[in-house]
PDB file of N, CA and C in Angstrom:
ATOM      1  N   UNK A   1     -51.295 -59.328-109.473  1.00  0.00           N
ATOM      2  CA  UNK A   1     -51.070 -58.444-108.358  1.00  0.00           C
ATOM      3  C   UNK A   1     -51.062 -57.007-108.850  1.00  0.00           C
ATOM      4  N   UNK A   2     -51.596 -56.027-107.803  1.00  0.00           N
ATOM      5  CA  UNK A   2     -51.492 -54.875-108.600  1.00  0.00           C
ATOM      6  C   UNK A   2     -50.093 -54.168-107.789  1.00  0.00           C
ATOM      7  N   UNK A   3     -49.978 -52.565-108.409  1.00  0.00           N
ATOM      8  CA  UNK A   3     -49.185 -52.205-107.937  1.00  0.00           C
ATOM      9  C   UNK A   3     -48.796 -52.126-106.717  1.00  0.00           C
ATOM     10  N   UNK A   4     -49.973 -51.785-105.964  1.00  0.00           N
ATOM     11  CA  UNK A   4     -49.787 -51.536-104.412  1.00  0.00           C
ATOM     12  C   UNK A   4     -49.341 -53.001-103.740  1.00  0.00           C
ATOM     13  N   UNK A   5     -49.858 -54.259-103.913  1.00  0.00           N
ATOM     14  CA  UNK A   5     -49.822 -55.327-103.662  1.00  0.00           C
ATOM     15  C   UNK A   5     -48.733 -55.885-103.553  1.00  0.00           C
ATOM     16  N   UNK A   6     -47.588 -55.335-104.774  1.00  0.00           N
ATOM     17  CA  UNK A   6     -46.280 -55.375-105.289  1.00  0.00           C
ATOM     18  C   UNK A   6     -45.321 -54.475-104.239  1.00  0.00           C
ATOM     19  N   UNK A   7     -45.441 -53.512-104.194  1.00  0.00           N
ATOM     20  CA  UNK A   7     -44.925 -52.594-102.961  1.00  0.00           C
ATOM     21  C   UNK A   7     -45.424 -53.103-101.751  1.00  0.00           C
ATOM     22  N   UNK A   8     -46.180 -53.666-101.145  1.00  0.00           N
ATOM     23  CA  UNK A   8     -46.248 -53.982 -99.898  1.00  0.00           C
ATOM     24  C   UNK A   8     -45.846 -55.930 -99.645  1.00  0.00           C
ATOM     25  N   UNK A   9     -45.431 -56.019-100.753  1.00  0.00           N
ATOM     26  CA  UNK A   9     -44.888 -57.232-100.347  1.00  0.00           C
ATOM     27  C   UNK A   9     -42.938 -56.892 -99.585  1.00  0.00           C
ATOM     28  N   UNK A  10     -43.001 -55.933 -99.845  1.00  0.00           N
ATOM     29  CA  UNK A  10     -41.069 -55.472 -98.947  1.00  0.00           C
ATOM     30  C   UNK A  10     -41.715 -55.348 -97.873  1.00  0.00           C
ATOM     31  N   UNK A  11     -42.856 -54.871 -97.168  1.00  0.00           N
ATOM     32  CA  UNK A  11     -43.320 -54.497 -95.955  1.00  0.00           C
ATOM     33  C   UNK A  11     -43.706 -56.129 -95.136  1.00  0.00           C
ATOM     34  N   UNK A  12     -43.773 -56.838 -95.492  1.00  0.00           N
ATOM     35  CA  UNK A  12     -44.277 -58.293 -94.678  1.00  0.00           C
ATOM     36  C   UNK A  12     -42.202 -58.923 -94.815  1.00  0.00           C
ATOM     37  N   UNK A  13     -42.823 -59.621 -93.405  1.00  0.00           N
ATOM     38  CA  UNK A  13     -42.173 -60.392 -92.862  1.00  0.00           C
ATOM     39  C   UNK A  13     -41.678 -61.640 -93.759  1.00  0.00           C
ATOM     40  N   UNK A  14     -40.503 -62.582 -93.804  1.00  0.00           N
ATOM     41  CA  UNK A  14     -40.258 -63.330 -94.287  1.00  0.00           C
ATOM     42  C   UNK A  14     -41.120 -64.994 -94.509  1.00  0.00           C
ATOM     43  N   UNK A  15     -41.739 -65.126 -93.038  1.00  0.00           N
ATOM     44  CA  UNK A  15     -42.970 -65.674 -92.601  1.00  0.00           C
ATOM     45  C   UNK A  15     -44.003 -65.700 -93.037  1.00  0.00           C
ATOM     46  N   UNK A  16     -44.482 -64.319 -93.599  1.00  0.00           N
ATOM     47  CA  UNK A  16     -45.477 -64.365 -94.149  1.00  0.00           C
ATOM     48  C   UNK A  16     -45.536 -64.204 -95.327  1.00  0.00           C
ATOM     49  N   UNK A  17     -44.060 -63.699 -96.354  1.00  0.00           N
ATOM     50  CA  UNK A  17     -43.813 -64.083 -97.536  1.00  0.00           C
ATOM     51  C   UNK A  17     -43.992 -65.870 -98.299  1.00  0.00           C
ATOM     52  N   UNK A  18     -43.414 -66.004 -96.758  1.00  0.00           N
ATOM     53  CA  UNK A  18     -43.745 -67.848 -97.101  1.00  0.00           C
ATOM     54  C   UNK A  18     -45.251 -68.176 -97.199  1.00  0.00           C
ATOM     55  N   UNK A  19     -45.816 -68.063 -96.322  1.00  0.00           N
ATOM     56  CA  UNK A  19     -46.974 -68.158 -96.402  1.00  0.00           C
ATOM     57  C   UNK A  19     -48.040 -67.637 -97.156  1.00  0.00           C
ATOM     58  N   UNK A  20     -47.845 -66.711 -98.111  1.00  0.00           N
ATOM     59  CA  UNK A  20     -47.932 -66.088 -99.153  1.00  0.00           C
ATOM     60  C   UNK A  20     -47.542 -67.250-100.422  1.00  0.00           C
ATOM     61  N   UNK A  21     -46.349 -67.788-100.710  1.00  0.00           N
ATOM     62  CA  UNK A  21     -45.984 -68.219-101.211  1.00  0.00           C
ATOM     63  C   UNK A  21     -46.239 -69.783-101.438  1.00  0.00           C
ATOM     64  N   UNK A  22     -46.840 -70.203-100.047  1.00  0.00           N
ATOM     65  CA  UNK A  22     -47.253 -71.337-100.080  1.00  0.00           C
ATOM     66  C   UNK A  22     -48.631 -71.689-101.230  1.00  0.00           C
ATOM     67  N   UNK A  23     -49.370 -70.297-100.428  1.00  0.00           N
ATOM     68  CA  UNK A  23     -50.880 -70.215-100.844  1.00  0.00           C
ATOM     69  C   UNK A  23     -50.903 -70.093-102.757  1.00  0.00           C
ATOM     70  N   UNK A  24     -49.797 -69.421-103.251  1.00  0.00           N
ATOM     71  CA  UNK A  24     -49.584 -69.359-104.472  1.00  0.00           C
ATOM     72  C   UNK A  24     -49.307 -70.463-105.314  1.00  0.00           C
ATOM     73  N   UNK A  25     -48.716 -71.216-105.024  1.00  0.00           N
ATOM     74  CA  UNK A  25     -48.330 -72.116-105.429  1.00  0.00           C
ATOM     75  C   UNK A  25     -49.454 -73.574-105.760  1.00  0.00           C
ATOM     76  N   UNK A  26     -50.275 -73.710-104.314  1.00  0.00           N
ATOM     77  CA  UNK A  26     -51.179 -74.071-104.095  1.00  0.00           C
ATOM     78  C   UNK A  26     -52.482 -73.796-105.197  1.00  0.00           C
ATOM     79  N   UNK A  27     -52.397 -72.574-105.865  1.00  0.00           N
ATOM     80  CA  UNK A  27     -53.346 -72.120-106.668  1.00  0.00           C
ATOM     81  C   UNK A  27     -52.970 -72.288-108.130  1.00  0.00           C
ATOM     82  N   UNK A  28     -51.586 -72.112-108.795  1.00  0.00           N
ATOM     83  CA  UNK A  28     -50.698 -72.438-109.197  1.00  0.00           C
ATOM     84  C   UNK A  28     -51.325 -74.181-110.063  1.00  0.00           C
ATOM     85  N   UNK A  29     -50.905 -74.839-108.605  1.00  0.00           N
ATOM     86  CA  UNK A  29     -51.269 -76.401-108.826  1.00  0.00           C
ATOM     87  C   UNK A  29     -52.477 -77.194-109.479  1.00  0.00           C
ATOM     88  N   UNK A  30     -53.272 -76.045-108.675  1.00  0.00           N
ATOM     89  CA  UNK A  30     -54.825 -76.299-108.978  1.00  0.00           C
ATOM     90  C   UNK A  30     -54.995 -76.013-110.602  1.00  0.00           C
ATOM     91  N   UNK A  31     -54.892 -74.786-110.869  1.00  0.00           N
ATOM     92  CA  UNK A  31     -55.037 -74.408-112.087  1.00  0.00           C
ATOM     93  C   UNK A  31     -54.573 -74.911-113.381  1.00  0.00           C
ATOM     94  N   UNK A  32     -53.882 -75.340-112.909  1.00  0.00           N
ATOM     95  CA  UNK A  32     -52.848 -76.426-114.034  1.00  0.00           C
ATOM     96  C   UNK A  32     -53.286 -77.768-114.217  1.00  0.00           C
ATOM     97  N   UNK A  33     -54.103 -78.314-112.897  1.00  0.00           N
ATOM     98  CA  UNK A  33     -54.815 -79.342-113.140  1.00  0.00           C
ATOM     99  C   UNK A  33     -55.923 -79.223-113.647  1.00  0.00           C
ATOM    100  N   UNK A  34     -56.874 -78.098-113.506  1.00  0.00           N
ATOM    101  CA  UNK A  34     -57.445 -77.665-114.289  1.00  0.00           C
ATOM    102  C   UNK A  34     -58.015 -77.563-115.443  1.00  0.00           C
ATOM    103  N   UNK A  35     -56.836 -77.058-116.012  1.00  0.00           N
ATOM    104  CA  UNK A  35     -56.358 -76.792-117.450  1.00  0.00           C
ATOM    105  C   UNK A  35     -56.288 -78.288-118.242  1.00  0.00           C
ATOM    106  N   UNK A  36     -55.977 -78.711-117.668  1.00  0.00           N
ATOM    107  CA  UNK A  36     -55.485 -80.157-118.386  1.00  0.00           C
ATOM    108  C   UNK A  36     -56.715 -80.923-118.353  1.00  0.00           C
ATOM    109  N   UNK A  37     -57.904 -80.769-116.975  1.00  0.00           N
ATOM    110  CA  UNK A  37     -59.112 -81.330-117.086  1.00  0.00           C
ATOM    111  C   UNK A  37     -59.911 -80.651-118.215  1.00  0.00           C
ATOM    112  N   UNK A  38     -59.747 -79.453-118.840  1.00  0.00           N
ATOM    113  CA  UNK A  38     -60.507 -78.579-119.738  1.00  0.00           C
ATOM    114  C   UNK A  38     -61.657 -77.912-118.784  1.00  0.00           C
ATOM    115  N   UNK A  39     -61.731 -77.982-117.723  1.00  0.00           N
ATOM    116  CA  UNK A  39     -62.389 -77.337-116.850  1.00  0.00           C
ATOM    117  C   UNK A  39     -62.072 -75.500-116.131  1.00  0.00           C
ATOM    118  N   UNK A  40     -60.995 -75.247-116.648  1.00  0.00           N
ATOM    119  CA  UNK A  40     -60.607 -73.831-116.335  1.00  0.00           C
ATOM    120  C   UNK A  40     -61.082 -72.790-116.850  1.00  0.00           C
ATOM    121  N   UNK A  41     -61.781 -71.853-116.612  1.00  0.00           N
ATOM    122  CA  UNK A  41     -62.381 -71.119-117.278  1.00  0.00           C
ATOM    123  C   UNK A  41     -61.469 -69.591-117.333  1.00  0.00           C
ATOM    124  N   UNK A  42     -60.524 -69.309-116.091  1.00  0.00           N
ATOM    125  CA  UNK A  42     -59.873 -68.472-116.217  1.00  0.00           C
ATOM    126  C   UNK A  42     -58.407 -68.585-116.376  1.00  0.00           C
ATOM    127  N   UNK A  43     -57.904 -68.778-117.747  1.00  0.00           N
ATOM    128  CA  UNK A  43     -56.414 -69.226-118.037  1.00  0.00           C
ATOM    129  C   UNK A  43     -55.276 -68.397-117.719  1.00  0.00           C
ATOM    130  N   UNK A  44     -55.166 -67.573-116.804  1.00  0.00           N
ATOM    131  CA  UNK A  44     -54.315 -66.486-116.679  1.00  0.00           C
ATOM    132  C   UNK A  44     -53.670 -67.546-115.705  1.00  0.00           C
ATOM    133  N   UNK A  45     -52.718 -68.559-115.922  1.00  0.00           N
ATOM    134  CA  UNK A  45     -51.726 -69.044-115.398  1.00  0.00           C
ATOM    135  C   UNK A  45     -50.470 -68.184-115.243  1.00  0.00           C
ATOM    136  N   UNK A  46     -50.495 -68.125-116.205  1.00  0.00           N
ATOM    137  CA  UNK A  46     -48.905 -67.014-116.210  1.00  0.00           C
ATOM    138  C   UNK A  46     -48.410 -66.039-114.998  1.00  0.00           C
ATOM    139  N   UNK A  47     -50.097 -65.715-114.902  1.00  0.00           N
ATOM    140  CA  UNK A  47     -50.312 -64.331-114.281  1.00  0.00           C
ATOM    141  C   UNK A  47     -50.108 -64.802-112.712  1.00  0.00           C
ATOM    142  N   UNK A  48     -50.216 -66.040-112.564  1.00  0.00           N
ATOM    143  CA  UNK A  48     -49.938 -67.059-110.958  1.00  0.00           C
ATOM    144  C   UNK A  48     -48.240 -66.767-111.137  1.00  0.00           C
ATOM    145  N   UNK A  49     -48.064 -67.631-111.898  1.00  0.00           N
ATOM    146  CA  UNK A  49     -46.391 -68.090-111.957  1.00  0.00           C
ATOM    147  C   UNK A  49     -45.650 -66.606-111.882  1.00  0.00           C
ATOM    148  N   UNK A  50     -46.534 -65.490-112.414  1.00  0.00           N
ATOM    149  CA  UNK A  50     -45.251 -64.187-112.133  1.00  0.00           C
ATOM    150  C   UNK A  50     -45.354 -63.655-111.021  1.00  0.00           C
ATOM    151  N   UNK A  51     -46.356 -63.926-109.819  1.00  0.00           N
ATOM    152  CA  UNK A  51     -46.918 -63.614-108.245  1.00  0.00           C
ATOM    153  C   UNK A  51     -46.123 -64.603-107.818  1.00  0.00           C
ATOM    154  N   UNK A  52     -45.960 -65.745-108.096  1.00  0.00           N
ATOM    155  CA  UNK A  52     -44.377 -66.891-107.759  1.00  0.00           C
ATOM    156  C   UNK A  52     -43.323 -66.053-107.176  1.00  0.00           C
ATOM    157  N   UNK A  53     -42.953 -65.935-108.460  1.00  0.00           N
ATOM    158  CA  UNK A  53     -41.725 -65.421-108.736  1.00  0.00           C
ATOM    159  C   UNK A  53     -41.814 -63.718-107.967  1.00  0.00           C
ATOM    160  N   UNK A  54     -42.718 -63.016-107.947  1.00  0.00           N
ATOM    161  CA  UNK A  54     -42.398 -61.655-107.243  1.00  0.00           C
ATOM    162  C   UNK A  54     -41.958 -62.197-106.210  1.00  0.00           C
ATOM    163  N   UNK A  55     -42.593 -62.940-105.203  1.00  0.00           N
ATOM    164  CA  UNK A  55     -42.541 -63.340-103.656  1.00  0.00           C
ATOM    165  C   UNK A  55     -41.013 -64.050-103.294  1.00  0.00           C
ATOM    166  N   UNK A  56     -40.722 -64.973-104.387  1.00  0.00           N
ATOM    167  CA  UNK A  56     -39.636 -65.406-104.052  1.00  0.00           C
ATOM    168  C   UNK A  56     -38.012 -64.628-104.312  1.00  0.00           C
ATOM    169  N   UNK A  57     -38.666 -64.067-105.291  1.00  0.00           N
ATOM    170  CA  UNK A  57     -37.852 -62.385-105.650  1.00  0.00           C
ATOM    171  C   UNK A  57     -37.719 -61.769-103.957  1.00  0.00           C
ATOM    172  N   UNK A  58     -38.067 -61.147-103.893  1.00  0.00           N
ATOM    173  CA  UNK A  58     -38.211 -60.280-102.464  1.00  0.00           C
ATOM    174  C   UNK A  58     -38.120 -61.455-101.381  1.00  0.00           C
ATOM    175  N   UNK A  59     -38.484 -62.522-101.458  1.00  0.00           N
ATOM    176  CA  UNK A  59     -37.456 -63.461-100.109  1.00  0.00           C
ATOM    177  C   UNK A  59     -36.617 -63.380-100.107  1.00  0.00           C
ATOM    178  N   UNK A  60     -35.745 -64.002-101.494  1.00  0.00           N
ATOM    179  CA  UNK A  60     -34.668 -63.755-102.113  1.00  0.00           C
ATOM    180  C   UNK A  60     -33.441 -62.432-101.485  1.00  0.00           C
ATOM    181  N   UNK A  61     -34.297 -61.423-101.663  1.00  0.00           N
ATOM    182  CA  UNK A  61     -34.263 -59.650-101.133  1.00  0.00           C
ATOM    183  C   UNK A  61     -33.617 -59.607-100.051  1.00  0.00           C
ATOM    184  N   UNK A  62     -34.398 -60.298 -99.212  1.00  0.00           N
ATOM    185  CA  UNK A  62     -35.087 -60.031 -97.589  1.00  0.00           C
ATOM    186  C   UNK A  62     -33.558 -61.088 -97.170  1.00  0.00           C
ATOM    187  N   UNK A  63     -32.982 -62.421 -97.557  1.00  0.00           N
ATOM    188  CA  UNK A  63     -32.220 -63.101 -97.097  1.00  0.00           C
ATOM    189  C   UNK A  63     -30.893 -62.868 -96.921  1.00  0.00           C
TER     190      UNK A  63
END
């Protein structure tokens, strides 16, 4: 996520944090299966799991 992406996640709704969060996770899943098939070509997992964690950070926030 870049910066701006990061700052406009306080601007959305809790709703659509979820839904945000769903979709992450979802990608998350994939990639990891992925990985394990040796089929992943872009390994920036990490870089999923810390877009996780921003979103649920700022739900977190928002509750």
């Amino acid at each position: 996520m870049r910066t701006n992406d990061i700052k406009a996640l306080h601007d959305k709704t809790i709703e659509e944090l979820n839904l945000q969060l769903e979709v992450l996770l979802v990608l998350l899943a994939k990639s990891r299966l992925q990985k394990r098939a040796g089929k992943l070509k872009n390994t920036h997992i990490c870089l999923l799991a810390d877009d996780v964690a921003r979103v649920k950070s700022v739900i977190g926030n928002k509750s």
